[in-house]
C-alpha atoms as a PDB file:
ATOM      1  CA  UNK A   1     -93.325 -34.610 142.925  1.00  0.00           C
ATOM      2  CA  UNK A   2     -90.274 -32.928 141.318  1.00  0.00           C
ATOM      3  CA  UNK A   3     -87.594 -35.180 140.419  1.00  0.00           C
ATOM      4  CA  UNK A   4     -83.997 -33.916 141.642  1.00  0.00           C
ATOM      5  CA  UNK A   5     -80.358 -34.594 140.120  1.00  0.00           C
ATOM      6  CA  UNK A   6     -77.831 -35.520 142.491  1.00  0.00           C
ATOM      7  CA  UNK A   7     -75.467 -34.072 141.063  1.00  0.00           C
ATOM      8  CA  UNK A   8     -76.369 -30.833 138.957  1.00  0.00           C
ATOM      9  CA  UNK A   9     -73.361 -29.995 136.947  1.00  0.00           C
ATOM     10  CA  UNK A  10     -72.590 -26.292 137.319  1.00  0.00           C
ATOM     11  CA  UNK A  11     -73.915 -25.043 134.066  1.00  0.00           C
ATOM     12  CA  UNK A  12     -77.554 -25.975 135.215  1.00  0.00           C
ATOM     13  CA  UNK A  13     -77.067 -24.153 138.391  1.00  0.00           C
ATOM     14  CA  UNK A  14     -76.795 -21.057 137.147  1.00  0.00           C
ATOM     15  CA  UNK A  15     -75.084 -18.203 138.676  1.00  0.00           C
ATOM     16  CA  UNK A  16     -72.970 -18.264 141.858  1.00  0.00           C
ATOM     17  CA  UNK A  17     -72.283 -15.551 144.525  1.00  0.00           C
ATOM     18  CA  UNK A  18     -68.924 -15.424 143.473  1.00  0.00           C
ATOM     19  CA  UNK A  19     -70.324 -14.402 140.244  1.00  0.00           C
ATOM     20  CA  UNK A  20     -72.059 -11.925 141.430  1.00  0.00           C
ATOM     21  CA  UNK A  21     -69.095  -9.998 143.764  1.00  0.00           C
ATOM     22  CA  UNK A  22     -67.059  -7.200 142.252  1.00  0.00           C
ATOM     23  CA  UNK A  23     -63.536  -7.557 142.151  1.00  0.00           C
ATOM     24  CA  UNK A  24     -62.556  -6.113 145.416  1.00  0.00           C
ATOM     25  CA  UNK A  25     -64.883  -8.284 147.250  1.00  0.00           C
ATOM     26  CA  UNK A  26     -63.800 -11.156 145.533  1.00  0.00           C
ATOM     27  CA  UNK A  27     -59.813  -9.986 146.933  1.00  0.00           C
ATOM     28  CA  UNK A  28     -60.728  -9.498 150.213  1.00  0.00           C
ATOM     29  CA  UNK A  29     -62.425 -12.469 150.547  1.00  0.00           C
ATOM     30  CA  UNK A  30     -59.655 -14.607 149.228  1.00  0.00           C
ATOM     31  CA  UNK A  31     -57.096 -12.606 151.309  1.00  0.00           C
ATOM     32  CA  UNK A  32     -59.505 -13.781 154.598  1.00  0.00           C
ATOM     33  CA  UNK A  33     -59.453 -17.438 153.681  1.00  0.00           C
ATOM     34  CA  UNK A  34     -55.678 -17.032 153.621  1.00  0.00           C
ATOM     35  CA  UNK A  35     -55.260 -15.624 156.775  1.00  0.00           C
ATOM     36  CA  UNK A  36     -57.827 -18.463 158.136  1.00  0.00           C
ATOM     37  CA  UNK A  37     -55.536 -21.428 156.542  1.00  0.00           C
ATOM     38  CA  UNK A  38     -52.684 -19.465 157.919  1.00  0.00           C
ATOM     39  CA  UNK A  39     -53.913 -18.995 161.884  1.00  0.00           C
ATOM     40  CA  UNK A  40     -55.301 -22.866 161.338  1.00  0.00           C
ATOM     41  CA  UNK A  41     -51.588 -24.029 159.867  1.00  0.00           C
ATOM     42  CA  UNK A  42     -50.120 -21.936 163.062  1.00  0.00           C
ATOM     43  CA  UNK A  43     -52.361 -23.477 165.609  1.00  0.00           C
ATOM     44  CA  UNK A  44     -51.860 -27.416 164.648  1.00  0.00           C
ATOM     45  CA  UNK A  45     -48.014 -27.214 164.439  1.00  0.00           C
ATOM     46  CA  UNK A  46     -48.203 -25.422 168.026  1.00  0.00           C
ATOM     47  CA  UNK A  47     -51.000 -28.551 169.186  1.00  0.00           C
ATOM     48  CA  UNK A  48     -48.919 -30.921 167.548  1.00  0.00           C
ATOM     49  CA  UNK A  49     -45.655 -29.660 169.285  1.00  0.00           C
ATOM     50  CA  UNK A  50     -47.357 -29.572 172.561  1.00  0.00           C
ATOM     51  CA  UNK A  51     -49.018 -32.910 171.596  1.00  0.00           C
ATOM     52  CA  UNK A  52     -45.424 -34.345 170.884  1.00  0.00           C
ATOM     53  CA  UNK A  53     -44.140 -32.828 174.026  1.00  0.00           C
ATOM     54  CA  UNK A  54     -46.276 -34.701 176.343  1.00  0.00           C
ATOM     55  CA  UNK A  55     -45.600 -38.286 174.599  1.00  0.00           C
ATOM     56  CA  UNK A  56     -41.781 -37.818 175.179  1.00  0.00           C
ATOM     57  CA  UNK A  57     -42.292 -37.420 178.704  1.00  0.00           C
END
């Protein structure tokens, strides 16, 4: 049986996929998590206005 860190620290692991993405890919992957975090942000202030709505009723 093969004993197994926990935690590995990241020098052990090797390389990443990031490492291995050219530049552009690495942009427009960025760029998508920032439009993701931006639609979430948008969608929780309108649930949260909504939310507040109803408990002032």
């Amino acid at each position: 049986m093969k004993a197994v860190a926990l935690f590995e620290s990241r020098r052990a692991r090797g390389s990443r996929a990031w490492d291995e993405l050219s530049e552009i890919d690495r942009l427009v992957l960025l760029e998508a998590v920032r439009q993701r975090r931006k639609y979430q942000a948008q969608k929780t202030k309108i649930y949260s206005e909504l939310y507040g709505m109803r408990i002032n009723k």
